[in-house]
C-alpha atoms as a PDB file:
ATOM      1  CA  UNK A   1     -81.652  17.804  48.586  1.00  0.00           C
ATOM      2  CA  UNK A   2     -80.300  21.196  48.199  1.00  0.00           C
ATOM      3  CA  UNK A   3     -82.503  24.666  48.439  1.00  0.00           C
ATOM      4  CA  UNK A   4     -81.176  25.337  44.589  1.00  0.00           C
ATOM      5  CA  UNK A   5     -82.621  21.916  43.596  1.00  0.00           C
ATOM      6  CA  UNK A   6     -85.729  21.455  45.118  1.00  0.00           C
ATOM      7  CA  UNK A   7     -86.609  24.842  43.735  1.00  0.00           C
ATOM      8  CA  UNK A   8     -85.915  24.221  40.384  1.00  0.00           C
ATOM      9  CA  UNK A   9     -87.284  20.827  40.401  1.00  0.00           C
ATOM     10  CA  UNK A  10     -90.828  23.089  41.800  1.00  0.00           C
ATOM     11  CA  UNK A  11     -90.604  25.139  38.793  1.00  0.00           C
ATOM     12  CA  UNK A  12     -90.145  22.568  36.578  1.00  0.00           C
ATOM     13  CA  UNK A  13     -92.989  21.113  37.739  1.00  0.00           C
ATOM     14  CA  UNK A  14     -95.138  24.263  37.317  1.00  0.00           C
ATOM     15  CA  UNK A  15     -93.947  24.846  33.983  1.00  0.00           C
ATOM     16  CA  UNK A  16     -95.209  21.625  32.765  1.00  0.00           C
ATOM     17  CA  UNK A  17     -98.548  22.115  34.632  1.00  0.00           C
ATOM     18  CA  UNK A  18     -99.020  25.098  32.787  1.00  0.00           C
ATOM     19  CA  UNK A  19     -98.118  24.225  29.578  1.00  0.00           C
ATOM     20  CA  UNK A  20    -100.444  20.438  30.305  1.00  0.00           C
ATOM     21  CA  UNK A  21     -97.130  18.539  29.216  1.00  0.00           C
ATOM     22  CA  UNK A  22     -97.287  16.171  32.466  1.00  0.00           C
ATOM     23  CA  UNK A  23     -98.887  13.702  30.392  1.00  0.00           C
ATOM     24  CA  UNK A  24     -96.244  13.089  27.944  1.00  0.00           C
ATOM     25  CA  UNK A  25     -93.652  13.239  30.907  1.00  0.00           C
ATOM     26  CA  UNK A  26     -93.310   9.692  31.773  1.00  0.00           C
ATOM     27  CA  UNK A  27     -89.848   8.344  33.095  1.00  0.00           C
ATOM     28  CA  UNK A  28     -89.689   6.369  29.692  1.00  0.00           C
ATOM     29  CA  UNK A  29     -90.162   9.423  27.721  1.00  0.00           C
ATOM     30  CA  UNK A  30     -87.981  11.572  29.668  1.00  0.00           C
ATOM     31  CA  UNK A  31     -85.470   9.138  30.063  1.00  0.00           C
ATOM     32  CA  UNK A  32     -85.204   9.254  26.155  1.00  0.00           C
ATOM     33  CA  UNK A  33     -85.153  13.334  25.738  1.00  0.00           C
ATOM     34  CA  UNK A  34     -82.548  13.177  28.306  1.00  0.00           C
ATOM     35  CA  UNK A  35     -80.925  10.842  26.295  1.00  0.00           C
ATOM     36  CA  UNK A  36     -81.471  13.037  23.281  1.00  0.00           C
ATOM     37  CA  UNK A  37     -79.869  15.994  24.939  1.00  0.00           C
ATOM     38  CA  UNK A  38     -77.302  14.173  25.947  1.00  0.00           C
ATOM     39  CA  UNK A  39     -76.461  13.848  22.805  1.00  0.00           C
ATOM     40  CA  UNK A  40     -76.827  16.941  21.605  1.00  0.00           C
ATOM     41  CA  UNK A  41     -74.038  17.830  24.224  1.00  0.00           C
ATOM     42  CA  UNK A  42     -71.914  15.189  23.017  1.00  0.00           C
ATOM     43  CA  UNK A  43     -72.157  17.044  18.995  1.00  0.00           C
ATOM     44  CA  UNK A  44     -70.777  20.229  20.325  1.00  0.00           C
ATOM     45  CA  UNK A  45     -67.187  18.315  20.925  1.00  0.00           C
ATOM     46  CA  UNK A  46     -67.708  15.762  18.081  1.00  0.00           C
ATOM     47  CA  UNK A  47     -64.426  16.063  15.382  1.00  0.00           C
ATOM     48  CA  UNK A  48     -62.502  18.085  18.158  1.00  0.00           C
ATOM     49  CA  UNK A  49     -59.192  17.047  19.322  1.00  0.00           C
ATOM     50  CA  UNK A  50     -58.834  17.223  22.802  1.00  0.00           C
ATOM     51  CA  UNK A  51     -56.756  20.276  23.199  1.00  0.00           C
ATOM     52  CA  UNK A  52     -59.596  21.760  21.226  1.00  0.00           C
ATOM     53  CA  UNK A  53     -62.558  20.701  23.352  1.00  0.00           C
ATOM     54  CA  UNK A  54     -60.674  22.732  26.334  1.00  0.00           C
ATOM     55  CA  UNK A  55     -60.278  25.856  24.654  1.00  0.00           C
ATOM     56  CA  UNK A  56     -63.746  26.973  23.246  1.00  0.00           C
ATOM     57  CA  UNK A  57     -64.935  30.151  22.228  1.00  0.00           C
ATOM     58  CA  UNK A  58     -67.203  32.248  24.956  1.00  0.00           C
ATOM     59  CA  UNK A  59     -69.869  31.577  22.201  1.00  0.00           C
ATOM     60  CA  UNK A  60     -69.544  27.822  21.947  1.00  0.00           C
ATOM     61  CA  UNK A  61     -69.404  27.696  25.640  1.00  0.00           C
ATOM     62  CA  UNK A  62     -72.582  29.411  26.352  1.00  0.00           C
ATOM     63  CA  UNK A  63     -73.787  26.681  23.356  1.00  0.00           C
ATOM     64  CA  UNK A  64     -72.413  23.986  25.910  1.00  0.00           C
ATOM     65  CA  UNK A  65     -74.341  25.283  28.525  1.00  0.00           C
ATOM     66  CA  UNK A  66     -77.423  25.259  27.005  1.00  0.00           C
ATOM     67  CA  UNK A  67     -77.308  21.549  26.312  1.00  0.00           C
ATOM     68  CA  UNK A  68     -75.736  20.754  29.784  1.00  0.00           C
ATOM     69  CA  UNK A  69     -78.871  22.807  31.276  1.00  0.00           C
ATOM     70  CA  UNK A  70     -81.163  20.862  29.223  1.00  0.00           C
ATOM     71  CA  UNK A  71     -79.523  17.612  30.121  1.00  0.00           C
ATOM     72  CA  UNK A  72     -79.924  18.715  33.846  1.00  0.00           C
ATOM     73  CA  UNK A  73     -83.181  19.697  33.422  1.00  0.00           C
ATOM     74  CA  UNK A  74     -84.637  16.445  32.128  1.00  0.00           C
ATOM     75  CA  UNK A  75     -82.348  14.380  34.924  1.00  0.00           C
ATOM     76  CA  UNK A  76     -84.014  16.007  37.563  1.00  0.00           C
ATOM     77  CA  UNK A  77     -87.355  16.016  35.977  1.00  0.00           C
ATOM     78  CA  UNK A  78     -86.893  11.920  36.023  1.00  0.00           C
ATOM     79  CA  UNK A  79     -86.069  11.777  39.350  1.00  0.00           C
ATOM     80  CA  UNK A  80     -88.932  13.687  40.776  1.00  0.00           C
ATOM     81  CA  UNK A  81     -90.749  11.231  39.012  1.00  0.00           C
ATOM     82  CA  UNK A  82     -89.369   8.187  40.546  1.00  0.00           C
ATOM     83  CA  UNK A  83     -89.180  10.057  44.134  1.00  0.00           C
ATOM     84  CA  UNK A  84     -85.676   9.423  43.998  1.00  0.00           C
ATOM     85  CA  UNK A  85     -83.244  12.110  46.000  1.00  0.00           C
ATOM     86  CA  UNK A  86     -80.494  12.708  43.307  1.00  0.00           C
ATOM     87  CA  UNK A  87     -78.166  14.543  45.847  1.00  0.00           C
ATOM     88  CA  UNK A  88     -78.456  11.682  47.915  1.00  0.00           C
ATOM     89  CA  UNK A  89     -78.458   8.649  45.428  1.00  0.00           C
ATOM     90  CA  UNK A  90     -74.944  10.484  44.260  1.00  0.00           C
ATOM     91  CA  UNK A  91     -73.532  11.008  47.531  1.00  0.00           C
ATOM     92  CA  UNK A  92     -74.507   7.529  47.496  1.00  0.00           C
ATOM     93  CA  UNK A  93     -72.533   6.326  44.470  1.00  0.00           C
ATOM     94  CA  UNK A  94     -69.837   8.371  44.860  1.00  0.00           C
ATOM     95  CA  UNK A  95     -69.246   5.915  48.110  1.00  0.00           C
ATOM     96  CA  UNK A  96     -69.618   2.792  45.894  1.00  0.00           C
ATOM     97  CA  UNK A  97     -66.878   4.605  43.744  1.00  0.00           C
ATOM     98  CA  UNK A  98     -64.339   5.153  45.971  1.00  0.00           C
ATOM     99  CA  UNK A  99     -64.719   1.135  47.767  1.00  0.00           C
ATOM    100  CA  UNK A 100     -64.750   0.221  43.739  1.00  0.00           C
ATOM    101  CA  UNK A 101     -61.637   2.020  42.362  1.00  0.00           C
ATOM    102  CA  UNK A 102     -59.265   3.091  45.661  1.00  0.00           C
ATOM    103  CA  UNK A 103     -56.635   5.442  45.909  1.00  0.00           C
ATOM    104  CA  UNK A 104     -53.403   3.875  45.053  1.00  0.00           C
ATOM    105  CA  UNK A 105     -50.538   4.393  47.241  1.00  0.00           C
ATOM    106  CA  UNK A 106     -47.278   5.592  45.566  1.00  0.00           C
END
């Protein structure tokens, strides 16, 4: 896993230490507020055409980001969990990708 990662993932972890939140922080749970944020991400483009949902304002943008940080944040937080590498299991399925849906010729 990458430098970036595993040093967020350590500060995730010592932000929940601190704050005693590891024991609400099962996979199920987190799971579920990733699911949440998800979400939340989705309502930002929710009644926008699609021309529209590529041309947002700098302010809805930074909205964007927000939820796509928080959806990142509880991914990796569920993956630390389950001791699974989430560089590697997408390298991984990226693979299974490309052998499922190949480049066709022209």
């Amino acid at each position: 896993m990458t430098n970036d990662l595993q040093s967020l993932i350590h500060a995730l972890r010592d932000f929940a230490q601190a704050r005693e939140w590891e024991q609400f922080h099962s996979p199920k749970n987190l799971a579920a507020a990733l699911s949440v944020e998800a979400a939340e991400l989705l309502e930002h483009f929710q009644w926008l055409t699609e021309a529209q949902s590529r041309e947002l304002s700098p302010d809805k943008t930074a909205e964007v980001g927000a939820e796509a940080a928080d959806v990142l944040l509880y991914l990796l937080q569920l993956t630390d969990k389950l001791g699974i590498d989430l560089v590697a299991a997408a390298r991984a399925k990226m693979l299974i990708n490309a052998q499922k849906y190949p480049v066709r010729g022209p």
